[in-house]
PDB file of N, CA and C in Angstrom:
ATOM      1  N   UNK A   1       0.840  -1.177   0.000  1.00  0.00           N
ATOM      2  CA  UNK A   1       0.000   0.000   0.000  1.00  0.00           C
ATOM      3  C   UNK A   1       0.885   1.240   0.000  1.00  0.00           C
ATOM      4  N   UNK A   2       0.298   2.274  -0.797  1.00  0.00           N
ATOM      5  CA  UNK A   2       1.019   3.281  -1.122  1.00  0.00           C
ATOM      6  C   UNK A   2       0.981   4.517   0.399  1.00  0.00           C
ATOM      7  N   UNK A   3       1.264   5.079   1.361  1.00  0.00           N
ATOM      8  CA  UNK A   3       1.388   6.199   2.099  1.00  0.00           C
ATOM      9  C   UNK A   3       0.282   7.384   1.346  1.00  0.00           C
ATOM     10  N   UNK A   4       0.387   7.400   0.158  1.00  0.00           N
ATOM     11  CA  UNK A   4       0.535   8.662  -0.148  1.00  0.00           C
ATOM     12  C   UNK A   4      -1.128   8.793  -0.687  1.00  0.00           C
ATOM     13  N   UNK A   5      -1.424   7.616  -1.113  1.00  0.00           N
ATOM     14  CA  UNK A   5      -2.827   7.010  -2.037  1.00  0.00           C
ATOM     15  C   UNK A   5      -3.685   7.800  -0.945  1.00  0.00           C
ATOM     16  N   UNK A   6      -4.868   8.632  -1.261  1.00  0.00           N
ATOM     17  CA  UNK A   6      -5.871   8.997  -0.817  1.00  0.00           C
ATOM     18  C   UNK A   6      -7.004   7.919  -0.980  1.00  0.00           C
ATOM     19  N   UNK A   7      -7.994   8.137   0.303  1.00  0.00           N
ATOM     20  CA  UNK A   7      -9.098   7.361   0.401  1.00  0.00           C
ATOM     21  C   UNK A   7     -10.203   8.622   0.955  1.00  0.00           C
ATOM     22  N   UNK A   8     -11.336   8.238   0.412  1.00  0.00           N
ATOM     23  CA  UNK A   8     -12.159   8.807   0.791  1.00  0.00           C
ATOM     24  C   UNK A   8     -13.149   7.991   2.324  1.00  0.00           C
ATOM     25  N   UNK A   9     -13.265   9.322   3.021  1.00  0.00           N
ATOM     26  CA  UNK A   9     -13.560   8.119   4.584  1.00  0.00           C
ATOM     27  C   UNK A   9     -14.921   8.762   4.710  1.00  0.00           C
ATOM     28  N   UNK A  10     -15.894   8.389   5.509  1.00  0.00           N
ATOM     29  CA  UNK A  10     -16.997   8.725   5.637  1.00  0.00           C
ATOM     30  C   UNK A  10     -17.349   8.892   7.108  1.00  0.00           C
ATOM     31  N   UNK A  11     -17.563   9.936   7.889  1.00  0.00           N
ATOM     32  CA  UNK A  11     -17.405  10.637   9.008  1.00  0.00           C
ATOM     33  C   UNK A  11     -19.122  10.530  10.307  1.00  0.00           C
ATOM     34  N   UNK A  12     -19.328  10.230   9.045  1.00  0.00           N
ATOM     35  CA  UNK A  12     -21.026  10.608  10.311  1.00  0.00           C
ATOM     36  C   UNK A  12     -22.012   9.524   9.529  1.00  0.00           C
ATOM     37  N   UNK A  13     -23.468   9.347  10.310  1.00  0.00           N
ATOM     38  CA  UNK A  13     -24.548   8.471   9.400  1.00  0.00           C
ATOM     39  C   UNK A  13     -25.107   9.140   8.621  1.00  0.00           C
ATOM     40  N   UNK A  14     -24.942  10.353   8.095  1.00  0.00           N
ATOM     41  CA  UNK A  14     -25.561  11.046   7.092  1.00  0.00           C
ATOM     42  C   UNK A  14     -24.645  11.166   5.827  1.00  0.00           C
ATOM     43  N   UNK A  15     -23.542  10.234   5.954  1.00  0.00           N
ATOM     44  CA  UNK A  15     -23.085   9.880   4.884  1.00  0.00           C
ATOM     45  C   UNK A  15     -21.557  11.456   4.165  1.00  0.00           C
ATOM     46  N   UNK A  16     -21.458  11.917   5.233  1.00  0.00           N
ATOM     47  CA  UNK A  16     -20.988  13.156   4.648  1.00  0.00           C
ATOM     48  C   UNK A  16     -19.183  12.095   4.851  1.00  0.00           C
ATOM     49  N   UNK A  17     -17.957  13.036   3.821  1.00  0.00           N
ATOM     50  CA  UNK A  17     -17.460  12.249   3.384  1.00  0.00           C
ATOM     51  C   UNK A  17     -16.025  13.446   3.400  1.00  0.00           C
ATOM     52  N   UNK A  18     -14.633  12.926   3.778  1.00  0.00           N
ATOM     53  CA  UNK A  18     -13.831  13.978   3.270  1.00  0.00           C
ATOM     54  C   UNK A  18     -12.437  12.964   2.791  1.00  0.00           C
ATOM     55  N   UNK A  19     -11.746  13.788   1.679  1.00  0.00           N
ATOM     56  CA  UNK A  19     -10.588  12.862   1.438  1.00  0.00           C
ATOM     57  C   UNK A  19      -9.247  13.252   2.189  1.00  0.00           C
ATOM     58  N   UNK A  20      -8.539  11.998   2.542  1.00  0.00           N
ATOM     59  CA  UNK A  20      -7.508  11.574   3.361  1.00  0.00           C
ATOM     60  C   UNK A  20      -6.050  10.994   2.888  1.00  0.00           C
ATOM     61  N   UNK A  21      -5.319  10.932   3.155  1.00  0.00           N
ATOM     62  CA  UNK A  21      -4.204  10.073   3.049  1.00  0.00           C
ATOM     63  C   UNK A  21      -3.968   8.650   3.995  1.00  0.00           C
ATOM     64  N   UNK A  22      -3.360   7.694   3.988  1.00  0.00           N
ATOM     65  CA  UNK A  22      -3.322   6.810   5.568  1.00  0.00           C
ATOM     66  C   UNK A  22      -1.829   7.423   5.898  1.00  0.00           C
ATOM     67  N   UNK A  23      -1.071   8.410   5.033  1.00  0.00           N
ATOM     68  CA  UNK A  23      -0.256   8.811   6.041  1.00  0.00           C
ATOM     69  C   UNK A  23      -0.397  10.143   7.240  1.00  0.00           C
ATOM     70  N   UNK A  24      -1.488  10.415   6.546  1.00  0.00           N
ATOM     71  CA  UNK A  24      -2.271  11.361   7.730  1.00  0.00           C
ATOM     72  C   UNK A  24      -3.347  11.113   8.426  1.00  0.00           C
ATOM     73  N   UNK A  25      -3.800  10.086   7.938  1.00  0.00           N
ATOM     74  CA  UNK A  25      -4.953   9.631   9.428  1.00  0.00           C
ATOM     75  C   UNK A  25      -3.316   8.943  10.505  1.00  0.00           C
ATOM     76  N   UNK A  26      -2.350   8.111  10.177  1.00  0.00           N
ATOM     77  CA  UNK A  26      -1.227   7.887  10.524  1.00  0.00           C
ATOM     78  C   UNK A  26      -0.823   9.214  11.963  1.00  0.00           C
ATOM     79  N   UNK A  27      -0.347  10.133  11.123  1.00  0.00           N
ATOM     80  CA  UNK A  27      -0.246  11.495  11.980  1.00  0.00           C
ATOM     81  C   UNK A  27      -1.124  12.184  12.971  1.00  0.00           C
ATOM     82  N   UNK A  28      -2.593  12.380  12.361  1.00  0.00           N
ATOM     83  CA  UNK A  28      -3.581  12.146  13.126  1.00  0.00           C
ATOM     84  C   UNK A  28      -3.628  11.778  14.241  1.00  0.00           C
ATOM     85  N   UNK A  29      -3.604   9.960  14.294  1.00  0.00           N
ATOM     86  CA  UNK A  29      -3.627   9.213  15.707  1.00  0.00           C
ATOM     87  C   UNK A  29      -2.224   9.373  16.520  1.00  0.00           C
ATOM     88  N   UNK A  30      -1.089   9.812  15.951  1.00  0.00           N
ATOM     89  CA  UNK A  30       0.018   9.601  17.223  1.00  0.00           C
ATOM     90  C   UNK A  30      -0.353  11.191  17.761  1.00  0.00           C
ATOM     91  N   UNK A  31      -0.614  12.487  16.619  1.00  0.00           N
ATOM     92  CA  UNK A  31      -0.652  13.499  17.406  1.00  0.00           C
ATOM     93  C   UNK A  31      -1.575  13.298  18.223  1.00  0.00           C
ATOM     94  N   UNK A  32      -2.836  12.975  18.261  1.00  0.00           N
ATOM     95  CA  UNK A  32      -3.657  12.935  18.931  1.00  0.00           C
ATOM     96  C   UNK A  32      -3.388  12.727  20.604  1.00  0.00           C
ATOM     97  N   UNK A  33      -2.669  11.206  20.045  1.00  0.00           N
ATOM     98  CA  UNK A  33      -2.347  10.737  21.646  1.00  0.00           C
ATOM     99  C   UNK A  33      -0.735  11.621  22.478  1.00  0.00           C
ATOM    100  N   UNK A  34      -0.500  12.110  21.904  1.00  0.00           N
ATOM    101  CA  UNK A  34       0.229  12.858  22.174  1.00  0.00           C
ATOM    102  C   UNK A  34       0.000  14.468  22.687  1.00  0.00           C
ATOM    103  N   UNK A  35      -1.329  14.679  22.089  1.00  0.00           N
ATOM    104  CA  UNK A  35      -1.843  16.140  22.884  1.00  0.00           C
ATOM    105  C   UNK A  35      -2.655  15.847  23.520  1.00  0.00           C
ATOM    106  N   UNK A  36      -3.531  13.974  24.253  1.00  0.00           N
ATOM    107  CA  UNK A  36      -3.716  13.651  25.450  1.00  0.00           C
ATOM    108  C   UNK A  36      -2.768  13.662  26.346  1.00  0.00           C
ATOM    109  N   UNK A  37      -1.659  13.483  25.946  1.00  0.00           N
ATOM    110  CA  UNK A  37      -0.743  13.888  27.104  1.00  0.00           C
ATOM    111  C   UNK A  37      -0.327  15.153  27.671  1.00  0.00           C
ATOM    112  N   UNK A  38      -0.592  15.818  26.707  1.00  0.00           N
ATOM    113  CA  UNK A  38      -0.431  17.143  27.667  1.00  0.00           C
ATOM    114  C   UNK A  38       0.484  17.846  26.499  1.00  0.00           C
ATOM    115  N   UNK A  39       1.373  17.376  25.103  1.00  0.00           N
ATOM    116  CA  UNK A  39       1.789  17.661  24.422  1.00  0.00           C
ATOM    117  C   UNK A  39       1.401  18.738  23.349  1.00  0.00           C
ATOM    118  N   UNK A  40       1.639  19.682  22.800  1.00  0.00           N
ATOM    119  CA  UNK A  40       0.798  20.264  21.632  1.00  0.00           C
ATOM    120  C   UNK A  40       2.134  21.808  21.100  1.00  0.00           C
ATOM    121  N   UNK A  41       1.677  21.337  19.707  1.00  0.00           N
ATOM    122  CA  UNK A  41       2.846  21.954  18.948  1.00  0.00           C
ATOM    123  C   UNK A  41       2.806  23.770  19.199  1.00  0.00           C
ATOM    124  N   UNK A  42       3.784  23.964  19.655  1.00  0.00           N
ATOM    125  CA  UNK A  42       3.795  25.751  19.786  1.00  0.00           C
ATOM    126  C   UNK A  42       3.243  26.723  19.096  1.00  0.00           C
ATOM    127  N   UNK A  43       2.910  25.992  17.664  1.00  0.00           N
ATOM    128  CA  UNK A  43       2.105  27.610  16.892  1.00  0.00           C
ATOM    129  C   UNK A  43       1.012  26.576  16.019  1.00  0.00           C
ATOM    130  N   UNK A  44       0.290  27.227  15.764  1.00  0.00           N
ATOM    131  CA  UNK A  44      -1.252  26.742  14.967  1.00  0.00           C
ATOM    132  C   UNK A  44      -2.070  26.283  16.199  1.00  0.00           C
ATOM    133  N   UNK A  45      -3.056  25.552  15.198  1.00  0.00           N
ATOM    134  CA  UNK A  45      -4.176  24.830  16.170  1.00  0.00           C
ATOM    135  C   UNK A  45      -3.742  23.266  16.965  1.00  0.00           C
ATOM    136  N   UNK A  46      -4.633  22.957  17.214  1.00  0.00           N
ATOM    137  CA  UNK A  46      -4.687  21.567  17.970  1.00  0.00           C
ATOM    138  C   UNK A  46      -5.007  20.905  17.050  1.00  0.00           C
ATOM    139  N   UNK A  47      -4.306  19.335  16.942  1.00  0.00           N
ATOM    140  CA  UNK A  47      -4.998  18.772  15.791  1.00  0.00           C
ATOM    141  C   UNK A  47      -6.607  18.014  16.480  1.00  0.00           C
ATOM    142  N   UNK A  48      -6.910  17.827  17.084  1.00  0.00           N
ATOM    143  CA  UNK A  48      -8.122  18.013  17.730  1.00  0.00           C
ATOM    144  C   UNK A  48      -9.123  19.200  17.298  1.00  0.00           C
ATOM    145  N   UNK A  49      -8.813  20.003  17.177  1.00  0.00           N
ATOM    146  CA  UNK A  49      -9.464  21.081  16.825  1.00  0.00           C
ATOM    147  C   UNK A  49      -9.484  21.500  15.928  1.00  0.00           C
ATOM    148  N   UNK A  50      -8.887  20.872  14.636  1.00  0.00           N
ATOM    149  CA  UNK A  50      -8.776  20.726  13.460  1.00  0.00           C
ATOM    150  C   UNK A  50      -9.751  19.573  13.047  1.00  0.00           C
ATOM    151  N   UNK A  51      -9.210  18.607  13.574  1.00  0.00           N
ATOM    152  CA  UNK A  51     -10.678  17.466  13.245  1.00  0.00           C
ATOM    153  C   UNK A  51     -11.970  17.316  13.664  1.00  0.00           C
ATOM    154  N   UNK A  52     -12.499  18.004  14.478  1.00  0.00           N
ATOM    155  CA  UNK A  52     -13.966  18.748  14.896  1.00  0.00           C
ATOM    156  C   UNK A  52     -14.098  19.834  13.898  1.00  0.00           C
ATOM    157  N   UNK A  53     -13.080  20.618  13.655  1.00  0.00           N
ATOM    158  CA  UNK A  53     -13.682  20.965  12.347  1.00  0.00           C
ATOM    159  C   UNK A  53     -13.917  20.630  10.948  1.00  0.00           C
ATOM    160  N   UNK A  54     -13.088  19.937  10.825  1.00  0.00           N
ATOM    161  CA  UNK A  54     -13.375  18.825   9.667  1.00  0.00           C
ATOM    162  C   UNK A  54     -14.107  18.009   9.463  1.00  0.00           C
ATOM    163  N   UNK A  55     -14.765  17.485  10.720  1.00  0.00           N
ATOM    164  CA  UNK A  55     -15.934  16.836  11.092  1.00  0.00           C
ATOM    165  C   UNK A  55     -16.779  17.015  11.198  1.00  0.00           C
ATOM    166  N   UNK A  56     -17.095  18.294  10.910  1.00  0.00           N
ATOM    167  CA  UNK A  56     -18.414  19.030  11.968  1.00  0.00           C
ATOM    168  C   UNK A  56     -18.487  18.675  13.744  1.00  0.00           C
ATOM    169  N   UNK A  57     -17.768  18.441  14.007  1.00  0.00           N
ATOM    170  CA  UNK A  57     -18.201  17.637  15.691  1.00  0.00           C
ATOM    171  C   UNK A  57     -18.335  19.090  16.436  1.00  0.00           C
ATOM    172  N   UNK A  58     -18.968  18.541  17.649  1.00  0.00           N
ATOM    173  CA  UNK A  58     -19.122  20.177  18.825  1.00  0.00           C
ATOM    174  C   UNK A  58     -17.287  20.565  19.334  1.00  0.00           C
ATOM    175  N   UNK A  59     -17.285  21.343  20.117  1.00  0.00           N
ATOM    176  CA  UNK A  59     -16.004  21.742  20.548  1.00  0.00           C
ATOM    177  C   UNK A  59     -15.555  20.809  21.440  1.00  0.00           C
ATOM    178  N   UNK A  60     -16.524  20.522  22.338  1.00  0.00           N
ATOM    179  CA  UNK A  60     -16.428  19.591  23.435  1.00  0.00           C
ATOM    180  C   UNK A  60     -17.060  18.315  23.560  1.00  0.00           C
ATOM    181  N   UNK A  61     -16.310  17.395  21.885  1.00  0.00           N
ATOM    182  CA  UNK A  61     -16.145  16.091  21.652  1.00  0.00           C
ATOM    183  C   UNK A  61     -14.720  15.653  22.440  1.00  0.00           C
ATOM    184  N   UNK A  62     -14.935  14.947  22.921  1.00  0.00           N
ATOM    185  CA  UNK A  62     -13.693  14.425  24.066  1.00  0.00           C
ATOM    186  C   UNK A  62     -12.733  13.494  22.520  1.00  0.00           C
ATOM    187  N   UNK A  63     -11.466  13.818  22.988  1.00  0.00           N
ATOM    188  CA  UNK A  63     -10.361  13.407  22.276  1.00  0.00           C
ATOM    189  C   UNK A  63     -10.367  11.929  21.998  1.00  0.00           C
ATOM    190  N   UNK A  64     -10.498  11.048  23.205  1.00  0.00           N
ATOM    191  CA  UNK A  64     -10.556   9.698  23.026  1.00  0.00           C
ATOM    192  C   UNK A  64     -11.469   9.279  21.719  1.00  0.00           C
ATOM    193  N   UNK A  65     -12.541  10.082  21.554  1.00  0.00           N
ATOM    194  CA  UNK A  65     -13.416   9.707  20.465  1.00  0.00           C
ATOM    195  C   UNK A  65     -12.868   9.810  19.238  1.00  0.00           C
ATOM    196  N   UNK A  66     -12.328  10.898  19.226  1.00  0.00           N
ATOM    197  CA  UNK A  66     -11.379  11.469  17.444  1.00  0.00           C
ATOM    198  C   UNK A  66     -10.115  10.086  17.309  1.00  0.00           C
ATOM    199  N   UNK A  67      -9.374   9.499  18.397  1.00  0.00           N
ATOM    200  CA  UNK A  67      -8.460   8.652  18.548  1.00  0.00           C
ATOM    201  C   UNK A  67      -9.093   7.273  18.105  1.00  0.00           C
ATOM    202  N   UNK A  68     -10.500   6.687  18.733  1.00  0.00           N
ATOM    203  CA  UNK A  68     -10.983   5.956  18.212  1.00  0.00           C
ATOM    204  C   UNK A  68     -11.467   5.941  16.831  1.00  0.00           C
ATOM    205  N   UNK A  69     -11.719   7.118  16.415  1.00  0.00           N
ATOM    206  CA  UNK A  69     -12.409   7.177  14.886  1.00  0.00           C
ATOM    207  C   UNK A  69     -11.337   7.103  13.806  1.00  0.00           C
ATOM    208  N   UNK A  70     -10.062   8.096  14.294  1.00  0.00           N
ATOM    209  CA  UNK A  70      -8.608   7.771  13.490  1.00  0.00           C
ATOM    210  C   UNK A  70      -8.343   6.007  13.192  1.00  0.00           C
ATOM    211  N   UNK A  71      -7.962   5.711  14.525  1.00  0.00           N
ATOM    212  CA  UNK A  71      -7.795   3.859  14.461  1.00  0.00           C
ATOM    213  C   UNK A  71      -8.550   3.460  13.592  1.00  0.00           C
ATOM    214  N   UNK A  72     -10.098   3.261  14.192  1.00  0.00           N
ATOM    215  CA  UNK A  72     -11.253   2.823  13.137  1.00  0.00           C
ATOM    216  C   UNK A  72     -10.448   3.001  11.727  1.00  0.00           C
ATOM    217  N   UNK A  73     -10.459   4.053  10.985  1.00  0.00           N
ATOM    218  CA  UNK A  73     -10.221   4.385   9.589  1.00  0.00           C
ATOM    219  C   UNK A  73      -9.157   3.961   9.623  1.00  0.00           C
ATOM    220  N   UNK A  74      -8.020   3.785  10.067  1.00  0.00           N
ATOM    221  CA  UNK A  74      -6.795   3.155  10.015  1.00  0.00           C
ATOM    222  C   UNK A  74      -7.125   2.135   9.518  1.00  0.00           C
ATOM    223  N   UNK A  75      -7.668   1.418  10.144  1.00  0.00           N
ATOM    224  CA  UNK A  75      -7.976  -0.665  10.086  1.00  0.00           C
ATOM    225  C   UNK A  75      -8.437  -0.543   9.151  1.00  0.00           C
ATOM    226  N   UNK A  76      -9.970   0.118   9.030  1.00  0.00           N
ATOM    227  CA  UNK A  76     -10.682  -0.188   7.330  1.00  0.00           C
ATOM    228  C   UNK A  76      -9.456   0.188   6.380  1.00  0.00           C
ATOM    229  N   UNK A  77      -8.694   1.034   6.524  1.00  0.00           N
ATOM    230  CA  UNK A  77      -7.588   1.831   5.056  1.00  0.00           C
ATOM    231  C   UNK A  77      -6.961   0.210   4.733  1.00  0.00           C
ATOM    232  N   UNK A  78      -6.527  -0.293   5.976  1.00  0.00           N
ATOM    233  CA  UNK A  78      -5.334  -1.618   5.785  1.00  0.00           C
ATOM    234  C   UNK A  78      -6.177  -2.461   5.477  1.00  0.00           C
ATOM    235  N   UNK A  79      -7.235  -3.199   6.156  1.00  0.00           N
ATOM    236  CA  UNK A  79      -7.873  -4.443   5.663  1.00  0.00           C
ATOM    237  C   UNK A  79      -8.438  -4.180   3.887  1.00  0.00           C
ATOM    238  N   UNK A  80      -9.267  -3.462   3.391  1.00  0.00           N
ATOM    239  CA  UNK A  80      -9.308  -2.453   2.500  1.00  0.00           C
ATOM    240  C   UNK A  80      -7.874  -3.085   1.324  1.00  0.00           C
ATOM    241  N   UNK A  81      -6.764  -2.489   1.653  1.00  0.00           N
ATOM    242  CA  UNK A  81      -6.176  -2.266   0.767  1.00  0.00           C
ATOM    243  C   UNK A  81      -4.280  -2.877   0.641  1.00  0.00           C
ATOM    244  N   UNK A  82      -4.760  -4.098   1.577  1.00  0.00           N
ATOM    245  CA  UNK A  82      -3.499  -5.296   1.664  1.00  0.00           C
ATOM    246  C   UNK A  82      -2.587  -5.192   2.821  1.00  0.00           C
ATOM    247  N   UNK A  83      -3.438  -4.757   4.151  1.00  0.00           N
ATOM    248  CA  UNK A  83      -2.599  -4.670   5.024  1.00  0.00           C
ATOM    249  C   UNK A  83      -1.719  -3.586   5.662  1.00  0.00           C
ATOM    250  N   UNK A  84      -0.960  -3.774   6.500  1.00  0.00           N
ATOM    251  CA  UNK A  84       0.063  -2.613   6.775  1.00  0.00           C
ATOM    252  C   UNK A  84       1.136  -2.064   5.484  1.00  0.00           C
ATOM    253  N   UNK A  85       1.688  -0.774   5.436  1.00  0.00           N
ATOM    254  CA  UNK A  85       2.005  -0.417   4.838  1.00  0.00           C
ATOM    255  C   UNK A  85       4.202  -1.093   4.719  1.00  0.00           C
ATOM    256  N   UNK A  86       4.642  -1.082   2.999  1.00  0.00           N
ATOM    257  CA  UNK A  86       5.414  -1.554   3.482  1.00  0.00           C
ATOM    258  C   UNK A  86       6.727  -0.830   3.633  1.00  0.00           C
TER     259      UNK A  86
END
C-alpha cells in the first residue's frame, strides 16, 4: 500500500465524506495521543481542533473519540487495501 494514495472516509450516518491520506490519518492518531498527554505543537491549532472541524463535531467532543475514529479508519484503510504499509 502506497502512504501517499488517498481514500475517501466517511465521518457521520448522514453519509458526509472527506478525502484523506493513511499517512495522515497515521499522523492524526500519534498526534492525537500525544496532545492527550499534555503535548501540543507551539504555533497553529490543535490537531483536535482541526478534526472537529473537519468533522463538523461540537467543541467539546472528548479526544478519546477522534483517537478511536482515526484507528477505526486506520484498520478499514489496511484491511481495504493489503494490510500494513510496506
Amino acid at each position: 500500500m502506497n502512504m501517499a494514495q488517498t481514500f475517501e472516509l466517511e465521518y457521520d450516518e448522514a453519509g458526509n465524506t472527506f478525502t484523506t491520506s493513511a499517512f495522515q490519518l497515521l499522523q492524526w492518531k500519534h498526534a492525537l495521543k500525544l496532545e492527550k498527554l499534555g503535548m501540543t505543537m507551539s504555533r497553529g491549532r490543535k490537531v483536535s481542533a482541526h478534526l472537529k472541524r473537519l468533522m463538523n463535531l461540537k467543541r467539546n467532543t472528548p479526544v478519546d473519540y477522534l483517537i478511536e475514529w482515526v484507528t477505526g479508519a486506520l484498520t478499514t484503510v489496511y484491511e481495504a487495501h493489503g494490510g500494513l504499509p510496506e
